[in-house]
Protein backbone atom coordinates (compact mmCIF):
# COMPACT_ATOMS: atom_id res chain seq x y z
CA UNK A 1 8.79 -28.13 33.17
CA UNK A 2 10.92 -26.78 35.89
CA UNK A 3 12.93 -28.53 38.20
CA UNK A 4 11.29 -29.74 41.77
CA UNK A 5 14.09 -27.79 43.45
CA UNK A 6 13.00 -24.74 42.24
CA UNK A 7 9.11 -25.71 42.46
CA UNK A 8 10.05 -26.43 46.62
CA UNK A 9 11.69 -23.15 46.65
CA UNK A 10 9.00 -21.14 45.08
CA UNK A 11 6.66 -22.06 47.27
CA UNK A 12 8.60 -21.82 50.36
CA UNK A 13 9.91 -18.21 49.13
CA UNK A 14 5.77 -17.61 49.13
CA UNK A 15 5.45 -19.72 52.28
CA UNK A 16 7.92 -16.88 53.90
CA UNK A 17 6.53 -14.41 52.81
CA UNK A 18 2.99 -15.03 53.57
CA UNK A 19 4.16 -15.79 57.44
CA UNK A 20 6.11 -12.25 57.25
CA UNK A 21 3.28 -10.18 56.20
CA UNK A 22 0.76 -11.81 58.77
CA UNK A 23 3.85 -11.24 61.34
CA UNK A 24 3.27 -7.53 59.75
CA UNK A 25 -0.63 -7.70 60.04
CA UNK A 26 -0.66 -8.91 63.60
CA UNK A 27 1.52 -5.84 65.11
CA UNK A 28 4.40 -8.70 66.10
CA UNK A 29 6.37 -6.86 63.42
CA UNK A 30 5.91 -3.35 64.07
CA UNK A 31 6.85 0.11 61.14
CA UNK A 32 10.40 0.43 61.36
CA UNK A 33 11.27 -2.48 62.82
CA UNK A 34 14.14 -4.09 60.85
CA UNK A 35 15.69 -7.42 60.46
CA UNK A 36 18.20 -9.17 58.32
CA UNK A 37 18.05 -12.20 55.87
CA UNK A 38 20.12 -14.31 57.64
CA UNK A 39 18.13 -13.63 61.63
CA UNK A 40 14.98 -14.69 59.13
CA UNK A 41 16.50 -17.99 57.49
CA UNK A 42 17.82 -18.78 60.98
CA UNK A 43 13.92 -18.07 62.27
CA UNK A 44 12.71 -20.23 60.16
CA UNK A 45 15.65 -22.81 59.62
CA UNK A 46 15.94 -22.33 55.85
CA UNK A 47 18.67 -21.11 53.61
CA UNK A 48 18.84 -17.28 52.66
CA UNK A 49 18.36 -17.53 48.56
CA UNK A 50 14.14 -18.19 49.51
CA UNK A 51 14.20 -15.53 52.54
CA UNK A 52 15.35 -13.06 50.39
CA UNK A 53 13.26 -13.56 47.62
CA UNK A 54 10.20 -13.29 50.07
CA UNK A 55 11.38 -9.77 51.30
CA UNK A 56 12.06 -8.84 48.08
CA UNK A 57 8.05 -9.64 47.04
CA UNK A 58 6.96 -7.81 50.17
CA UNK A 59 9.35 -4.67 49.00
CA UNK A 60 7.63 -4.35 45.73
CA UNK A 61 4.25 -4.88 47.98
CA UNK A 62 5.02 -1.94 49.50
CA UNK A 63 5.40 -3.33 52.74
CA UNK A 64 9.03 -3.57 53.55
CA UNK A 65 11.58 -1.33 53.14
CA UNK A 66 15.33 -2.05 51.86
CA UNK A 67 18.27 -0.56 54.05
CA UNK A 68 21.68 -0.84 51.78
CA UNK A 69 23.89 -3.35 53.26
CA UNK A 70 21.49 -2.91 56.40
CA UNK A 71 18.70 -5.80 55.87
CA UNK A 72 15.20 -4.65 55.35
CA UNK A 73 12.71 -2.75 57.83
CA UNK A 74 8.74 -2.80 57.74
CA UNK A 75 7.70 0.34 56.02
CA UNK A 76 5.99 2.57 58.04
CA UNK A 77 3.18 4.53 56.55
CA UNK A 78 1.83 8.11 57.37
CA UNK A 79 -1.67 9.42 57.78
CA UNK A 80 -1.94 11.09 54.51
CA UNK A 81 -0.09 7.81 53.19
CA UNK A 82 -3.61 6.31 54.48
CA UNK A 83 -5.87 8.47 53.24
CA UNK A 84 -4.33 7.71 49.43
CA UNK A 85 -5.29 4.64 50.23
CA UNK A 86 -8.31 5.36 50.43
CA UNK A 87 -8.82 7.69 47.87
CA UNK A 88 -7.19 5.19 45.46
CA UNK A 89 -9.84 2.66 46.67
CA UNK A 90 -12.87 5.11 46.17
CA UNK A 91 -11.50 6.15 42.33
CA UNK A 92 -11.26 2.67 41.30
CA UNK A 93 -14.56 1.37 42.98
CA UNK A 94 -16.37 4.21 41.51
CA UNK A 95 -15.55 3.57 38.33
CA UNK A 96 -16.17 -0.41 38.85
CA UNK A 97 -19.59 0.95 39.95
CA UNK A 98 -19.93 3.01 37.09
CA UNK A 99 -19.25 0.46 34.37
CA UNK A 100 -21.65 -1.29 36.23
CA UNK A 101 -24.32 1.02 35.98
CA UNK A 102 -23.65 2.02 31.90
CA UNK A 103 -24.03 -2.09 31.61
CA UNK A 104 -26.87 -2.48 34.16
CA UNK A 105 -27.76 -4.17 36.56
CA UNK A 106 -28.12 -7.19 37.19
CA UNK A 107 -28.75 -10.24 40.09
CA UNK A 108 -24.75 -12.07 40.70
CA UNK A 109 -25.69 -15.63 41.43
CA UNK A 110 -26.37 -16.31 44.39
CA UNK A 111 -24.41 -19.91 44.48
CA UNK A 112 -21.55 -17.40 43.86
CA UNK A 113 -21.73 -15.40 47.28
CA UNK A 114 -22.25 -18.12 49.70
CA UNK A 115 -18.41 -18.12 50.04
CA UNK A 116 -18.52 -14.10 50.08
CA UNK A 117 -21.90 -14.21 52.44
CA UNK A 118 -19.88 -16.50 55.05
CA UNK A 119 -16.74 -14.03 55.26
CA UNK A 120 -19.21 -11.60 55.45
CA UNK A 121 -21.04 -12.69 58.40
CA UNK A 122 -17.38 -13.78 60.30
CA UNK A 123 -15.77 -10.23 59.35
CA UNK A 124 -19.18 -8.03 60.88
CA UNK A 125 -19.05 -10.89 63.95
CA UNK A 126 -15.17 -9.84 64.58
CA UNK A 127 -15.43 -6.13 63.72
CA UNK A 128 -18.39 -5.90 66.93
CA UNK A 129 -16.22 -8.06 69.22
CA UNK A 130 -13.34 -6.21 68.20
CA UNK A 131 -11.33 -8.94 67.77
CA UNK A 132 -8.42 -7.95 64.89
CA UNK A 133 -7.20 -11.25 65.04
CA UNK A 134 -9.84 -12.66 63.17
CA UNK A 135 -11.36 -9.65 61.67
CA UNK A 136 -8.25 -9.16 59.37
CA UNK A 137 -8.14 -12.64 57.48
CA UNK A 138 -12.00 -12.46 57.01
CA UNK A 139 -11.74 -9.22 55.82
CA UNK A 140 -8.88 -9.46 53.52
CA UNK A 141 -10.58 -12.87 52.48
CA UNK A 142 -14.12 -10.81 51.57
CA UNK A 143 -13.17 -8.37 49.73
CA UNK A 144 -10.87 -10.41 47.76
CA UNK A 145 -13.44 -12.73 46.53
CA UNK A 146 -16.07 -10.07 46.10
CA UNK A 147 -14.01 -7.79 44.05
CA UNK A 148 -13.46 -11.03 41.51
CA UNK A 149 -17.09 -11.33 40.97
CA UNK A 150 -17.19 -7.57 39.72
CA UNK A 151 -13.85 -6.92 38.51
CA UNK A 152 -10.86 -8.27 36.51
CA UNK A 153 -7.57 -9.58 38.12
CA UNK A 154 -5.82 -6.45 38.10
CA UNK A 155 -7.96 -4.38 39.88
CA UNK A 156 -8.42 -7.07 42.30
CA UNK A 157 -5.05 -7.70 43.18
CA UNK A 158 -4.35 -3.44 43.09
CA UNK A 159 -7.41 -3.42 45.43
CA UNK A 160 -6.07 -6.55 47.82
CA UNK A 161 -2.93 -4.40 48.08
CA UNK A 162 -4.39 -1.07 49.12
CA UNK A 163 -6.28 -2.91 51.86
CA UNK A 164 -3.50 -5.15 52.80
CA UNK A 165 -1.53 -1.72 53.40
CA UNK A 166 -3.73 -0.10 54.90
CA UNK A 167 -4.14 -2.84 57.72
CA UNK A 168 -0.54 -2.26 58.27
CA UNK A 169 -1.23 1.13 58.82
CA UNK A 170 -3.94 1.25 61.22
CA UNK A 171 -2.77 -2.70 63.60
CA UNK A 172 -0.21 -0.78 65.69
CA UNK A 173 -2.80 1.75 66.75
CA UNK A 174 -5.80 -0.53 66.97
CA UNK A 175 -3.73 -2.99 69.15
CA UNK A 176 -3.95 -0.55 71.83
CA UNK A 177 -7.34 0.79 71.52
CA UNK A 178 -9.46 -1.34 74.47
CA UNK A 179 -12.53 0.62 72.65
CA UNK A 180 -11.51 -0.55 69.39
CA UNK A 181 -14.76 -2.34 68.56
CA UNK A 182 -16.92 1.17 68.63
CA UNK A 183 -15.79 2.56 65.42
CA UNK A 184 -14.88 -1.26 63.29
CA UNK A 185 -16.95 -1.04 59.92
CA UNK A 186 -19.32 -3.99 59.95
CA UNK A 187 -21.46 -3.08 56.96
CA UNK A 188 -20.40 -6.26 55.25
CA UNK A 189 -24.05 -8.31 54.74
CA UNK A 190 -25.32 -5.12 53.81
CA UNK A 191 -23.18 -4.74 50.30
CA UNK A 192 -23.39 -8.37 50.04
CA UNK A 193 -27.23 -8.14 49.77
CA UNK A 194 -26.66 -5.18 47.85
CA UNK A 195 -24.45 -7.01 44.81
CA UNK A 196 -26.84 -10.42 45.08
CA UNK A 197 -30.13 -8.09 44.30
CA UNK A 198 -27.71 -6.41 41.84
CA UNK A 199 -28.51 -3.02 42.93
CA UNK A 200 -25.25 -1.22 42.03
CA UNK A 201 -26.44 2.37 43.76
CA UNK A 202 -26.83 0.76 47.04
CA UNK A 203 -23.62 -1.46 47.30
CA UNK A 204 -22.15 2.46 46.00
CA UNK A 205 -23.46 3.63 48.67
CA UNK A 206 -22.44 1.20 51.49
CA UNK A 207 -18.51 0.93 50.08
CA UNK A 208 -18.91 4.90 50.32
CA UNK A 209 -19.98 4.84 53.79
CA UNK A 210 -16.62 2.23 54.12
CA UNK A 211 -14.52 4.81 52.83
CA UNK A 212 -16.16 7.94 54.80
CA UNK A 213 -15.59 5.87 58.16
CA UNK A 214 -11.60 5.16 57.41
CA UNK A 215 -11.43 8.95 56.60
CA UNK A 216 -13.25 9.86 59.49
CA UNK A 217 -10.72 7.76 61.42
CA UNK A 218 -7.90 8.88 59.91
CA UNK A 219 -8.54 12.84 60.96
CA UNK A 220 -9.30 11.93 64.81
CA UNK A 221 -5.87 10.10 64.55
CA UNK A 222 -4.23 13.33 63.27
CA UNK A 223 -5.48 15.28 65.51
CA UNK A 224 -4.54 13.23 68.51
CA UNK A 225 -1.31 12.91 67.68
CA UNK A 226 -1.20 16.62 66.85
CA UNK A 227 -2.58 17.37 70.54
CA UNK A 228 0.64 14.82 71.69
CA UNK A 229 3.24 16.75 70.30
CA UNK A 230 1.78 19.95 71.29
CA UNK A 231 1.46 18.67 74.78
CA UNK A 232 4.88 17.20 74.62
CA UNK A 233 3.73 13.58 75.21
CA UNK A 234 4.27 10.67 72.45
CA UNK A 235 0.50 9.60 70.96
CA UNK A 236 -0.10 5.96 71.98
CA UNK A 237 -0.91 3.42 69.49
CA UNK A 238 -4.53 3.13 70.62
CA UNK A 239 -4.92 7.33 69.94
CA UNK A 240 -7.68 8.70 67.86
CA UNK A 241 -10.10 6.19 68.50
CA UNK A 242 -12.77 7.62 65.68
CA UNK A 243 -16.36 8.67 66.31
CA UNK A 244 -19.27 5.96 65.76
């Protein structure tokens, strides 16, 4: 059994770094913004062994970025960095789907998606409002839990990542969208009621209408921040607001 010391630190080390990537998540800690372990230990009056361990897990998360002798900086991702993301998401959900569809279908509990049903109903209530602040945890929350009760572990955490990342992407432009609210996905309920009739061609078809929307937003970014440069301005975060 290990020592309590290094239980306390563990858990502070994921303490850290939990409060660092919702820092990350909420735009307070914007892509290329950089910061040292020892301005983070004094921000949160610990001692630098668990603050570095916590950028070192958001590192190999993809989210942070190591400078040499430098600190660390919040990795900034590109548009076509996005749309792996979301290519990566749509190649392993297919295949999820697929499996499901050489196996059958079949009705998923429906004890087991109250849990998923209530994020469900708070993430399509915050993506209409517009409000990121609450949309974000609810929607990190449902997918998370749905993609355990149709997949193993390690697509689930692979999958948790990809959307984690891709939040980072897209805060810093949302933030400044006022108009935010008229392109938010909120098909949530319907691929809930989709997986709890267990009709795996219709939650396909609603995850694929997910994935066509972030695409969709991803090219009027582009091109907005194409029209910038040619016009010689910088693109606001809040450019490329997507079509409905």
């Amino acid at each position: 059994m290990p020592a309590s010391g290094a239980v306390t630190r563990n858990t502070l080390r994921q303490q850290i770094a939990e409060a660092l990537r919702d820092e990350v998540l909420a735009g307070r800690l914007l892509p290329g913004e950089g910061f040292t372990v020892k301005h983070i230990a004094e921000q949160y009056g610990v001692s630098a062994t668990p603050v570095r361990e916590a950028l070192v897990d958001l590192a190999a998360q993809g989210l942070l970025d190591s400078d040499q002798h430098r600190g660390f900086h919040v990795h900034r991702f590109s548009v076509d960095d996005f749309r792996s993301m979301i290519d990566a998401r749509s190649l392993i959900t297919e295949g999820v789907f697929r499996r499901a569809m050489v196996q059958g279908t079949r009705r998923v509990d429906s004890e087991a998606l109250v849990s998923v049903r209530r994020r469900a109903e708070e993430a399509a209530r915050a993506a209409k409002g517009g409000d990121l602040d609450i949309l974000i945890g609810y929607d990190l929350r449902f997918w998370r839990e749905l993609s355990a009760l149709v997949a193993n572990q390690y697509i689930c955490d692979f999958l948790d990542q990809l959307r984690v990342q891709a939040w980072v992407f897209s805060v810093p432009f949302l933030r400044g969208d006022g108009a935010r609210r008229d392109w938010l996905w909120n098909g949530y309920g319907q691929l809930v009621d989709a997986i709890t009739l267990g009709d795996a061609k219709a939650a396909r078809a609603v995850v694929d209408d997910c994935h066509t929307h972030s695409l969709e937003w991803a090219d009027q970014l582009e091109q907005a921040q194409a029209q910038a440069q040619g016009s010689g301005s910088r693109p606001g975060p809040g450019s490329g607001r997507p079509r409905r």
